[in-house]
Structure formats: C-alpha cells, structure tokens
PDB file of N, CA and C in Angstrom:
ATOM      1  N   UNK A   1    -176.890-245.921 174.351  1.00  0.00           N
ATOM      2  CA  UNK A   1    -177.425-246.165 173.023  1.00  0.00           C
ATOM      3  C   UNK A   1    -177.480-247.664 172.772  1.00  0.00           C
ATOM      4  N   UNK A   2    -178.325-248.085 171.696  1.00  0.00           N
ATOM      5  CA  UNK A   2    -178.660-249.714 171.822  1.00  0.00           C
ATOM      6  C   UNK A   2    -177.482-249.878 170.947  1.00  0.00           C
ATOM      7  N   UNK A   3    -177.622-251.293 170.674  1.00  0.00           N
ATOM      8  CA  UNK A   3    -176.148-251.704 169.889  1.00  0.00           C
ATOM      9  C   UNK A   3    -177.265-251.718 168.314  1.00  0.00           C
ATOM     10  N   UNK A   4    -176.301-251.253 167.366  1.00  0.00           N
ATOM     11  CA  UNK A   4    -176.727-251.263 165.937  1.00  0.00           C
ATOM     12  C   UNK A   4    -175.530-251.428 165.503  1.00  0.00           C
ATOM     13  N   UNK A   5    -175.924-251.532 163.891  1.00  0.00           N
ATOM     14  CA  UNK A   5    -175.061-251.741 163.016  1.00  0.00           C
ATOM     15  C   UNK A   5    -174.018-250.455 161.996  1.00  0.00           C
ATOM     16  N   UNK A   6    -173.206-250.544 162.382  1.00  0.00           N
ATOM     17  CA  UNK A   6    -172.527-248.795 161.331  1.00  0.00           C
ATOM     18  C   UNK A   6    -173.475-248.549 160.352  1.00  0.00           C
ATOM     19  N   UNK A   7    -174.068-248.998 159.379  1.00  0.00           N
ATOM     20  CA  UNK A   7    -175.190-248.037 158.312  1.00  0.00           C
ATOM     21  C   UNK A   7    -176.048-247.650 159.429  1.00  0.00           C
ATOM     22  N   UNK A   8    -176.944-248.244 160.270  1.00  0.00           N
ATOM     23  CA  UNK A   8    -178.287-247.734 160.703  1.00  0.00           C
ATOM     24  C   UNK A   8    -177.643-246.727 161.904  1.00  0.00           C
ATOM     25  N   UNK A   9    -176.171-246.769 162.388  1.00  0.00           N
ATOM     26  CA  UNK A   9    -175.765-245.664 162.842  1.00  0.00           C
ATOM     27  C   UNK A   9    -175.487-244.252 161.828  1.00  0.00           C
ATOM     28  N   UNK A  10    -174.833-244.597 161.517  1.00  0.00           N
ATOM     29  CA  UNK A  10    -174.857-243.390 160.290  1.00  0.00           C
ATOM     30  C   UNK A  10    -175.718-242.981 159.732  1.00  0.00           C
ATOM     31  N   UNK A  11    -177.024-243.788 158.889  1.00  0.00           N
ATOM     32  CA  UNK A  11    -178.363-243.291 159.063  1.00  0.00           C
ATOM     33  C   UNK A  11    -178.821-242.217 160.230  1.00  0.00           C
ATOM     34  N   UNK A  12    -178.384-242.968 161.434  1.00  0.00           N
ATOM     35  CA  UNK A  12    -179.154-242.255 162.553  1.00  0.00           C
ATOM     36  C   UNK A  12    -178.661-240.760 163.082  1.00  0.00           C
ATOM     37  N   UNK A  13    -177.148-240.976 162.773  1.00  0.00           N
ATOM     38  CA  UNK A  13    -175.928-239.542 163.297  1.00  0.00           C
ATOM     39  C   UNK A  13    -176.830-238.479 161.495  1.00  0.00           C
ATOM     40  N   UNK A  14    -177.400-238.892 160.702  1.00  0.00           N
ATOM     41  CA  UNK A  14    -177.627-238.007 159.529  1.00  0.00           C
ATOM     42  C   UNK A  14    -179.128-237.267 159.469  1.00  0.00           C
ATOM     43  N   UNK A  15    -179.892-237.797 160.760  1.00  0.00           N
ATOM     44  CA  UNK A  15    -180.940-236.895 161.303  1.00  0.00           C
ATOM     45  C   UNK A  15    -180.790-236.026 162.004  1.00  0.00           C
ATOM     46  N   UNK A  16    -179.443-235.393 162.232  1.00  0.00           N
ATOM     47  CA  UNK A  16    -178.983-234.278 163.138  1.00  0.00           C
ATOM     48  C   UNK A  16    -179.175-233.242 161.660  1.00  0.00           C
ATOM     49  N   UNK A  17    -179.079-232.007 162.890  1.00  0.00           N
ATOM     50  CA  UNK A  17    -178.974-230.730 162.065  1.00  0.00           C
ATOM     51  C   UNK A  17    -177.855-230.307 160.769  1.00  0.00           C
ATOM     52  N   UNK A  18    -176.984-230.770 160.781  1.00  0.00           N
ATOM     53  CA  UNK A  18    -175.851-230.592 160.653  1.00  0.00           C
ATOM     54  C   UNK A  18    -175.007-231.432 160.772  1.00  0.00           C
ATOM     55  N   UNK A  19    -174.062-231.644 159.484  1.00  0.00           N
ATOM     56  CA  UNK A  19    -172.993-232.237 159.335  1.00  0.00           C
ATOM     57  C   UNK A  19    -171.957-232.429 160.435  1.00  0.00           C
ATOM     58  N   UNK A  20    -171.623-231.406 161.278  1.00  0.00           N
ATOM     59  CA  UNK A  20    -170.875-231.361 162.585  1.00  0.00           C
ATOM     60  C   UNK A  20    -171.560-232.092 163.549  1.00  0.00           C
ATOM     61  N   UNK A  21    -173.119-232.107 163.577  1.00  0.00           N
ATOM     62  CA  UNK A  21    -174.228-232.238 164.781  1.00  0.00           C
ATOM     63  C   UNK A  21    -173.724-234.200 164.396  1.00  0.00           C
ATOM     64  N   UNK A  22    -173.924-234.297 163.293  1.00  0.00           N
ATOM     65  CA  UNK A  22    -173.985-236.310 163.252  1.00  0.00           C
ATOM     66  C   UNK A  22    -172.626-236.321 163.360  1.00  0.00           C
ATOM     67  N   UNK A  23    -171.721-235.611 162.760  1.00  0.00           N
ATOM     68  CA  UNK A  23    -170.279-236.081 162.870  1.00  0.00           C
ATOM     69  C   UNK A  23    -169.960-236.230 164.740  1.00  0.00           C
ATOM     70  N   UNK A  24    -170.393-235.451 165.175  1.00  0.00           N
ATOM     71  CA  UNK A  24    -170.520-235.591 166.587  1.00  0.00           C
ATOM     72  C   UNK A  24    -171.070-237.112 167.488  1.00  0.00           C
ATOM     73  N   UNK A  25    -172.106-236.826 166.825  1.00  0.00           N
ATOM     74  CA  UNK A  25    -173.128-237.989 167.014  1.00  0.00           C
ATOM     75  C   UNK A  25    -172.500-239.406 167.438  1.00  0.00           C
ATOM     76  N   UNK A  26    -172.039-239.713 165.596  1.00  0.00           N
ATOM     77  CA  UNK A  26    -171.435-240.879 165.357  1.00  0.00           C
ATOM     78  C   UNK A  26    -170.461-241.340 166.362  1.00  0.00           C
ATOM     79  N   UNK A  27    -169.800-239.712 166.383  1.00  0.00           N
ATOM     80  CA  UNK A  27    -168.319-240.265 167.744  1.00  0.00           C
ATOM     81  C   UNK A  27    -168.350-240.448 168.806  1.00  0.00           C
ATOM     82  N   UNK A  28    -169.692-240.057 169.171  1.00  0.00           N
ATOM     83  CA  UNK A  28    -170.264-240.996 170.992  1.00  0.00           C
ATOM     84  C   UNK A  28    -170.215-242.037 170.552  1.00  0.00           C
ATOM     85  N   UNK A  29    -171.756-242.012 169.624  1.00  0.00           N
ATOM     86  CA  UNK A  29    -171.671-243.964 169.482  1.00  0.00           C
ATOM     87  C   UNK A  29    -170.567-244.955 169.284  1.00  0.00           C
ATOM     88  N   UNK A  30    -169.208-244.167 168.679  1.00  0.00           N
ATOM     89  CA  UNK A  30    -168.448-245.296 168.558  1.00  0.00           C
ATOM     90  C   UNK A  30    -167.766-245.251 169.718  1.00  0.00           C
ATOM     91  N   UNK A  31    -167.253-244.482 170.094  1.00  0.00           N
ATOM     92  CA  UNK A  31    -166.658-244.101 172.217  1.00  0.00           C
ATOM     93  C   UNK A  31    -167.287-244.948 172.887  1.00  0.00           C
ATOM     94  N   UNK A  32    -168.770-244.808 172.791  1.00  0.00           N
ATOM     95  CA  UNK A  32    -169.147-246.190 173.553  1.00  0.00           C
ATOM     96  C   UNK A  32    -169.342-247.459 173.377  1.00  0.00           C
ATOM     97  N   UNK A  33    -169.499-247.435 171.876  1.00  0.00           N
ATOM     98  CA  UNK A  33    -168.576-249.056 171.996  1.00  0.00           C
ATOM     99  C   UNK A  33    -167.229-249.725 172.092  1.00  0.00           C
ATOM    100  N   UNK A  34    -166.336-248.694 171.507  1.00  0.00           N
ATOM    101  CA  UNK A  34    -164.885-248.377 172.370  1.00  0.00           C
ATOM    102  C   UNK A  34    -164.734-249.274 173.909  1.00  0.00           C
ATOM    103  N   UNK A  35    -165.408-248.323 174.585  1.00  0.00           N
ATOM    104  CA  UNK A  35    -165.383-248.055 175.745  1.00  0.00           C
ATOM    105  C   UNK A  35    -166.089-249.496 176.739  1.00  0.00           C
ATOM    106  N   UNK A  36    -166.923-249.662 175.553  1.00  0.00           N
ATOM    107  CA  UNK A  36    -167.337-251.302 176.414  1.00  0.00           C
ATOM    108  C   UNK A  36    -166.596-252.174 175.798  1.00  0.00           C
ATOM    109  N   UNK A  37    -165.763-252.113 174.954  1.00  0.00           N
ATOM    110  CA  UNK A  37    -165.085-253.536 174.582  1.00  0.00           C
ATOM    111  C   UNK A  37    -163.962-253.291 175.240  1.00  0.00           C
ATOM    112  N   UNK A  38    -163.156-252.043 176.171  1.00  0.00           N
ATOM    113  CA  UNK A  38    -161.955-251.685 176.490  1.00  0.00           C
ATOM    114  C   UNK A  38    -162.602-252.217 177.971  1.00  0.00           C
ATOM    115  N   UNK A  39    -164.124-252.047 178.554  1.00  0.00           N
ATOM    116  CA  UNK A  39    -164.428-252.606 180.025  1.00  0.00           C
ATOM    117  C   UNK A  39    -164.278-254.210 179.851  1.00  0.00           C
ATOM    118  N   UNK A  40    -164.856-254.857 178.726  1.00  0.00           N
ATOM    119  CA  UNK A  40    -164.756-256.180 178.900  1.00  0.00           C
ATOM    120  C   UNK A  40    -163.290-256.464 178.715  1.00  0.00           C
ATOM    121  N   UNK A  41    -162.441-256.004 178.185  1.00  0.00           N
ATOM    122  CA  UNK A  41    -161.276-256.550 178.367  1.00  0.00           C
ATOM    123  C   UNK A  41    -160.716-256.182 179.402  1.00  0.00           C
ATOM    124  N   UNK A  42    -161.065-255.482 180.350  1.00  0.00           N
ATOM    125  CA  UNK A  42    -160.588-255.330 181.492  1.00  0.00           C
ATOM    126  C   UNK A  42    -160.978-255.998 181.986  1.00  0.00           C
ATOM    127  N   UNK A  43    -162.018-256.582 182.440  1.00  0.00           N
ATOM    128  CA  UNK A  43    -162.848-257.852 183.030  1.00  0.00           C
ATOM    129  C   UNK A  43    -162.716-258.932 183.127  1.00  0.00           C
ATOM    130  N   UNK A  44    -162.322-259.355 181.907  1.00  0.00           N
ATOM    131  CA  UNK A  44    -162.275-261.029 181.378  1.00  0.00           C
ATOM    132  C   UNK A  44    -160.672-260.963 180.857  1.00  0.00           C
ATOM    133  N   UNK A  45    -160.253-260.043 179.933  1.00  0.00           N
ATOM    134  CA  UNK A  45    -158.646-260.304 179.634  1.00  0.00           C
ATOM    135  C   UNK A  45    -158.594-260.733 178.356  1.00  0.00           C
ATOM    136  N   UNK A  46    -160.111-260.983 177.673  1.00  0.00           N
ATOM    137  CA  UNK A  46    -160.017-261.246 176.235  1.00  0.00           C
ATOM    138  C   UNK A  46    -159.986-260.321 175.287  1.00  0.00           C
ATOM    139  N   UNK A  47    -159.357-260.924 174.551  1.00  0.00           N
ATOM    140  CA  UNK A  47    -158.785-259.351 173.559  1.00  0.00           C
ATOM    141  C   UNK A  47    -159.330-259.374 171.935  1.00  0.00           C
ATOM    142  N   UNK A  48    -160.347-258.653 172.025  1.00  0.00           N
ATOM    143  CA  UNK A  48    -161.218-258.627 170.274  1.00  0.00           C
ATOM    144  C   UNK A  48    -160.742-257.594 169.881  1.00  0.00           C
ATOM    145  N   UNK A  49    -159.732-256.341 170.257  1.00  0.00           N
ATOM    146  CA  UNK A  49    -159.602-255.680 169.280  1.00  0.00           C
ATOM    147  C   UNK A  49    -158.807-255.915 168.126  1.00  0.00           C
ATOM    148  N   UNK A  50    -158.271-254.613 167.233  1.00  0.00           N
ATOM    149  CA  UNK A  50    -158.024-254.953 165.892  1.00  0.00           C
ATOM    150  C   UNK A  50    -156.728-255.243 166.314  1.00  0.00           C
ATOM    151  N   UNK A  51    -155.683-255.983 165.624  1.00  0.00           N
ATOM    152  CA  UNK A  51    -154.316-256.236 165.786  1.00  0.00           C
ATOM    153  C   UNK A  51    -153.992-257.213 167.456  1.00  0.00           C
ATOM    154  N   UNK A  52    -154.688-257.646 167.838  1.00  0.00           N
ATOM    155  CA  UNK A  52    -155.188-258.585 169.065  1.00  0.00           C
ATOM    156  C   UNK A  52    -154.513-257.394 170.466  1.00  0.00           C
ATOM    157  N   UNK A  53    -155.597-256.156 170.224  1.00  0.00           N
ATOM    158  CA  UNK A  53    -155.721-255.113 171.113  1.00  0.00           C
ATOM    159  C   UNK A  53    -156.804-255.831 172.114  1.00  0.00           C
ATOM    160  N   UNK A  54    -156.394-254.772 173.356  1.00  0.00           N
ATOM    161  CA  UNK A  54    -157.748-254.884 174.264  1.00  0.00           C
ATOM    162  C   UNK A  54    -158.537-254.634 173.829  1.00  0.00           C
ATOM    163  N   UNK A  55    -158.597-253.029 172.859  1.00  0.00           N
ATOM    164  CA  UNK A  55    -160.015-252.165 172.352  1.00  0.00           C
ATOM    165  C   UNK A  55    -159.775-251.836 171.240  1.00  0.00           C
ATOM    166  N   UNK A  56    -160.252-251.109 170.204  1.00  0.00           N
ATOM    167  CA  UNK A  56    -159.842-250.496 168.924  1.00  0.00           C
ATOM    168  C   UNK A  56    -160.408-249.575 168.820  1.00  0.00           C
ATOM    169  N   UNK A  57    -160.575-248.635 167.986  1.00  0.00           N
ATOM    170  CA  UNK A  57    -161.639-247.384 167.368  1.00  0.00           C
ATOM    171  C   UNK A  57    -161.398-247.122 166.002  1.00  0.00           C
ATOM    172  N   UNK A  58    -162.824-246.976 165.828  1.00  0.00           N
ATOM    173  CA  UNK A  58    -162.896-246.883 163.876  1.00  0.00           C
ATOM    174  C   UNK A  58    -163.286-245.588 163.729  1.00  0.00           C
ATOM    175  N   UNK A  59    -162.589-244.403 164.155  1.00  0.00           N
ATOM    176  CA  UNK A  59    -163.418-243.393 163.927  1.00  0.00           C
ATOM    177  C   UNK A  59    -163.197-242.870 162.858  1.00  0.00           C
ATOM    178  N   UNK A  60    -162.508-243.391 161.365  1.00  0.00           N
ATOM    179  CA  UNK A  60    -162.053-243.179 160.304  1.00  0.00           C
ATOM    180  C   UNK A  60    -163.629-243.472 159.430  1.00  0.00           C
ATOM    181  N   UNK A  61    -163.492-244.675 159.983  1.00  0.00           N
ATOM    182  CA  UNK A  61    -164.427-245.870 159.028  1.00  0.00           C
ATOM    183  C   UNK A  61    -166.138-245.406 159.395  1.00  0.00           C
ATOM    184  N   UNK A  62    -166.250-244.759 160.561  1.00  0.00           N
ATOM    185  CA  UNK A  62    -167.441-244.214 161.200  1.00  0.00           C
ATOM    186  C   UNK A  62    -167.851-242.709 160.513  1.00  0.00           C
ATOM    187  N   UNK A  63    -166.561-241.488 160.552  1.00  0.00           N
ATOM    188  CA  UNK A  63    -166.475-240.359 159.756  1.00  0.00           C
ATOM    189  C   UNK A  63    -167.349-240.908 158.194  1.00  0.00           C
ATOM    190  N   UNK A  64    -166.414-241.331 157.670  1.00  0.00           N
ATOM    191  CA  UNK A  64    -166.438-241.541 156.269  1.00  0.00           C
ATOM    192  C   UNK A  64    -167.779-242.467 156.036  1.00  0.00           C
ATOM    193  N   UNK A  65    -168.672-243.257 156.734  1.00  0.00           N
ATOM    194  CA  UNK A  65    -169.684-243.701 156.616  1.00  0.00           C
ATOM    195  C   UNK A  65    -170.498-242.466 156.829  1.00  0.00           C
ATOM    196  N   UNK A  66    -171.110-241.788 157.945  1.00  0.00           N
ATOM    197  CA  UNK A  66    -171.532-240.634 157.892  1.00  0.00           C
ATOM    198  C   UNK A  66    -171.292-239.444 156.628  1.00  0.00           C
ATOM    199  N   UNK A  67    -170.433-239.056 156.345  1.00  0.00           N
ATOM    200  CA  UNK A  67    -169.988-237.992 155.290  1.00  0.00           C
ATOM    201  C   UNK A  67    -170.840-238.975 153.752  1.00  0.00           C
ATOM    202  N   UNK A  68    -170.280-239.994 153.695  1.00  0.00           N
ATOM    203  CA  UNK A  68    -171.115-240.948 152.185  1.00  0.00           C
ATOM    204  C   UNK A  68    -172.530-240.636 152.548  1.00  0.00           C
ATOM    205  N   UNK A  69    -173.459-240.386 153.938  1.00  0.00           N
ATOM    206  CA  UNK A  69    -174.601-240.854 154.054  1.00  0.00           C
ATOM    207  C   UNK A  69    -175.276-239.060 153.888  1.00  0.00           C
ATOM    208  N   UNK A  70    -174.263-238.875 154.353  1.00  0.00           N
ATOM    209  CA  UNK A  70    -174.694-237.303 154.410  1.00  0.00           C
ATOM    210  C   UNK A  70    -174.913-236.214 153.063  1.00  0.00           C
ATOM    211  N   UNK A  71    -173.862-237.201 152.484  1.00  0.00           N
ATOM    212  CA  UNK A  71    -174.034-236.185 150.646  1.00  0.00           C
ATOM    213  C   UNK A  71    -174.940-236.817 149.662  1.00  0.00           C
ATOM    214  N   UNK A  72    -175.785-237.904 150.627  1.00  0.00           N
ATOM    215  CA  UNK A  72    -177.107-238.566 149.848  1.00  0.00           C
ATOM    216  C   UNK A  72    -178.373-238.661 150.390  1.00  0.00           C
ATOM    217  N   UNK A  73    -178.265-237.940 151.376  1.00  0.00           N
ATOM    218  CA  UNK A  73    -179.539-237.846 152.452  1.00  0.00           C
ATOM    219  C   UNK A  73    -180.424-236.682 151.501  1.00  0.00           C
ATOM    220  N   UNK A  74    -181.669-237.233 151.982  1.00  0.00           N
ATOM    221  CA  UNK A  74    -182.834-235.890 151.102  1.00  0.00           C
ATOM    222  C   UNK A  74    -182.880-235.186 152.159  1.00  0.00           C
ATOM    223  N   UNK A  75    -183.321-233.880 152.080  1.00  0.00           N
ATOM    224  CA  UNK A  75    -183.159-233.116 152.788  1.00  0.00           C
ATOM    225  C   UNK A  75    -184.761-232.487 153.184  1.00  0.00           C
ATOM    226  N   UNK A  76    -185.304-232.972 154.658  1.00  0.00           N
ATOM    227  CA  UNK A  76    -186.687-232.307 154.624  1.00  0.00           C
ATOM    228  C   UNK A  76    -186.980-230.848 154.960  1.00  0.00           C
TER     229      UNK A  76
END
C-alpha cells in the first residue's frame, strides 16, 4: 500500500463493506507501516518509535479514526 496519511487511510478502510471489512483494512495498513519502521530499525539501528522504541503501533488511534469516519460516512 502507498504511504498516506491516517484521515485518507481511514477514509479509504470506510469504502469497505462493513465496519469489520475497514476495521480490518486499517490494521494491515498500520502492520505495514509497523513493520517497515521495525525493518529500518533493524537496518540502520535508528530508533523513531514512540518512547525511543525500534517500532510502535497505533492501532488504538487507527480503530478510533475509522469508527469517527464510519458513523459519518454517507452511505451509497
């Protein structure tokens, strides 16, 4: 997936079928950015996560963006 920004992800996880279908969604997209900031710190040794981690995950902050986007989405 390309790199975006959490709204235009959550936008994007809220064109699924279903509340479960984007809640899903969202939690690849953030796994894989997870997952590449946990490879570059394996790589290089620099550490951007939260609390000066190798990696972090927001899957709180990702949920709860989705669920806000989801109880305001029009419905076609």
């Amino acid at each position: 997936m390309k790199k975006m920004k959490l709204k235009d992800a959550g936008e994007r996880a809220c064109q699924e079928q279903t509340l479960v279908d984007a809640l899903t969604w969202i939690a690849v997209w953030e796994s894989e950015r997870a997952i590449a900031q946990a490879k570059d710190f394996y790589l290089t040794g620099v550490r951007t996560g939260s609390d000066d981690a190798g990696w972090d995950t927001c899957f709180r902050v990702c949920f709860s963006a989705v669920m806000e986007a989801w109880s305001t989405r029009v419905q076609i």
